[in-house]
Protein backbone atom coordinates (compact mmCIF):
# COMPACT_ATOMS: atom_id res chain seq x y z
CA UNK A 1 0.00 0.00 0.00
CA UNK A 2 2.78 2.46 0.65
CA UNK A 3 4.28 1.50 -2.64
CA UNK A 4 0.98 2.51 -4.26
CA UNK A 5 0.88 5.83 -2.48
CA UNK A 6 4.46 6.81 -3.27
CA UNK A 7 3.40 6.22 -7.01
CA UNK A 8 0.46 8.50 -7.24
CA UNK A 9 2.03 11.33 -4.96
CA UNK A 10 4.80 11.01 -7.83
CA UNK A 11 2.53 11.20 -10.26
CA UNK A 12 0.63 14.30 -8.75
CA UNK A 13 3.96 15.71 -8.06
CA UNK A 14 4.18 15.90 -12.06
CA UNK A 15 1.32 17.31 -12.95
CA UNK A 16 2.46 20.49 -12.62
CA UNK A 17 5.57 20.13 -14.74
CA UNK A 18 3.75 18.25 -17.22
CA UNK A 19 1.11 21.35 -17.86
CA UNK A 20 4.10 24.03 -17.88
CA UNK A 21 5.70 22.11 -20.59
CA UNK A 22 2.36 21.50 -22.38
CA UNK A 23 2.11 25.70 -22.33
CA UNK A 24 5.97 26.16 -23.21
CA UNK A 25 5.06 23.64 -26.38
CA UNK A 26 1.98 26.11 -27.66
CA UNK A 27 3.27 29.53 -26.73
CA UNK A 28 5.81 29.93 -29.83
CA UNK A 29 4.06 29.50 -32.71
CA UNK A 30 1.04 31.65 -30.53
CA UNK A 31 3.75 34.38 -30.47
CA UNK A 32 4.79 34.13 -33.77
CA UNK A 33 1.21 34.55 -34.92
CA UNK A 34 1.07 37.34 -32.68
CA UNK A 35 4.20 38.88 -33.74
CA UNK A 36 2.46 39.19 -37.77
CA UNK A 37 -0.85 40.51 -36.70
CA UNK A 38 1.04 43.35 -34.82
CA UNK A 39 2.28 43.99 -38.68
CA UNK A 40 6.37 43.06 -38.35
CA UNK A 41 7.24 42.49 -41.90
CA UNK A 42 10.35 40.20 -41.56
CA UNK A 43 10.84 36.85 -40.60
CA UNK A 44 13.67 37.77 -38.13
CA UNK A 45 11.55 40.96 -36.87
CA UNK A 46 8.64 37.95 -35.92
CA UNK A 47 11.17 35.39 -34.38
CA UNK A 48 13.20 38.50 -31.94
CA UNK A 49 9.72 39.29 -30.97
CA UNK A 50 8.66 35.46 -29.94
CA UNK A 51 11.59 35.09 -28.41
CA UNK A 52 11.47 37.82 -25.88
CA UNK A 53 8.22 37.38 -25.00
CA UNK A 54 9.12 33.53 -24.45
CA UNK A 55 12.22 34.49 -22.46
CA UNK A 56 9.83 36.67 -20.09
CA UNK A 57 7.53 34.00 -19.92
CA UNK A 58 9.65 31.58 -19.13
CA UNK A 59 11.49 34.06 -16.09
CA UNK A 60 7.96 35.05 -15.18
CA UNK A 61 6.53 31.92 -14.53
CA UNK A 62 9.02 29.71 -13.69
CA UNK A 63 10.79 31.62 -11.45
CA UNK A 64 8.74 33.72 -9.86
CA UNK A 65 5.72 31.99 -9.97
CA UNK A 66 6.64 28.60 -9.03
CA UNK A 67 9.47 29.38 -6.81
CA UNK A 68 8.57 32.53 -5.07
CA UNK A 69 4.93 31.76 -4.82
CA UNK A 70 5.67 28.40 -4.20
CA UNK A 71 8.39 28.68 -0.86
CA UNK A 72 5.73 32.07 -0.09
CA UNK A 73 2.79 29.93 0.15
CA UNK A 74 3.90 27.22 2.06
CA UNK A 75 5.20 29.27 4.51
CA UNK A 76 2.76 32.05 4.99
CA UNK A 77 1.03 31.23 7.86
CA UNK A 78 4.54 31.18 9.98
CA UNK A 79 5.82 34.57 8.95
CA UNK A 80 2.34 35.77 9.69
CA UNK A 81 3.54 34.69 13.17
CA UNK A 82 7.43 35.47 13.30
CA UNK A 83 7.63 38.30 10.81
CA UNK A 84 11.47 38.47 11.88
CA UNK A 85 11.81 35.03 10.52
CA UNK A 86 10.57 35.94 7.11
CA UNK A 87 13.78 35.24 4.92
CA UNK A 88 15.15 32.72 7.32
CA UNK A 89 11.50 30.42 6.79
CA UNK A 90 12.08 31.22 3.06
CA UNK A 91 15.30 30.18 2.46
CA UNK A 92 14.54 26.85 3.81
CA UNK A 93 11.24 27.04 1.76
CA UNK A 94 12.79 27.24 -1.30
CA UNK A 95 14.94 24.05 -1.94
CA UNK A 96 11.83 22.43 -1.60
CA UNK A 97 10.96 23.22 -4.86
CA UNK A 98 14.08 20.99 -6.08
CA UNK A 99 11.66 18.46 -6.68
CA UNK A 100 9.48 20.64 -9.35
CA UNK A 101 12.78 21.80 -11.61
CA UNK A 102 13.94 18.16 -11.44
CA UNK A 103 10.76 16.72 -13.10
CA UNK A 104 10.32 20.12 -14.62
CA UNK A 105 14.14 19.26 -16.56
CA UNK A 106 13.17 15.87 -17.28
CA UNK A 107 10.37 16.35 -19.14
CA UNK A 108 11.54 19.43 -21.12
CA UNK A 109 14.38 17.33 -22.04
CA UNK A 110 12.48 14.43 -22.95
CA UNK A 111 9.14 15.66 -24.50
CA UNK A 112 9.74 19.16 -24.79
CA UNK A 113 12.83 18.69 -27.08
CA UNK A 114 11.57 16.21 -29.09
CA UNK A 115 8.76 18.46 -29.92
CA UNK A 116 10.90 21.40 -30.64
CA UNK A 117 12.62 19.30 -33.53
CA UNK A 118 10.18 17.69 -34.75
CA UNK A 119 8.16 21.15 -35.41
């Protein structure tokens, strides 16, 4: 039973990874549509403009998001009650969220990728 239960919290623990890449895979060619309604005329004009706004995304929600909100959330409730402890309860927060960029490099490198090159 404990095998079972280390499985599915495993498998919930990837959801989140899975989704982001799922996003990260529709987002250029969104942006590159975007990039010719706004008018740009060349092809290099369209692709400087997707990738900036894929680079933001990317620092946006990745970092901020998941690791900020992330070690924040988890440890709201104590700074809330030791303000003075604030950084100190985030700093240990935050390697938590080793487990997220782990399966979050994994599957970029192993579905992400392999859509990249095959589009």
């Amino acid at each position: 039973m404990t095998n079972a239960s280390s499985i599915l919290s495993q498998l919930v623990g990837m959801v989140q990874p899975i989704c982001l890449v799922l996003i990260q895979q529709a987002l250029p060619p969104m942006f590159i549509a975007l990039g010719k309604v706004e008018g740009r005329t060349s092809y290099s004009n369209i692709m400087g403009s997707a990738f900036s706004r894929y680079f933001m995304f990317q620092i946006v929600n990745i970092f901020f998001v998941t690791v900020v909100a992330g070690s924040f959330f988890d440890t709201a409730s104590k700074i809330v009650e030791n303000p003075r402890m604030a950084f100190e309860l985030l700093g240990l927060s935050m390697p938590k969220q080793s487990a997220f960029f782990t399966n979050y490099i994994l599957l970029k490198t192993f579905i992400g990728l392999g859509a990249e090159l095959t589009r």
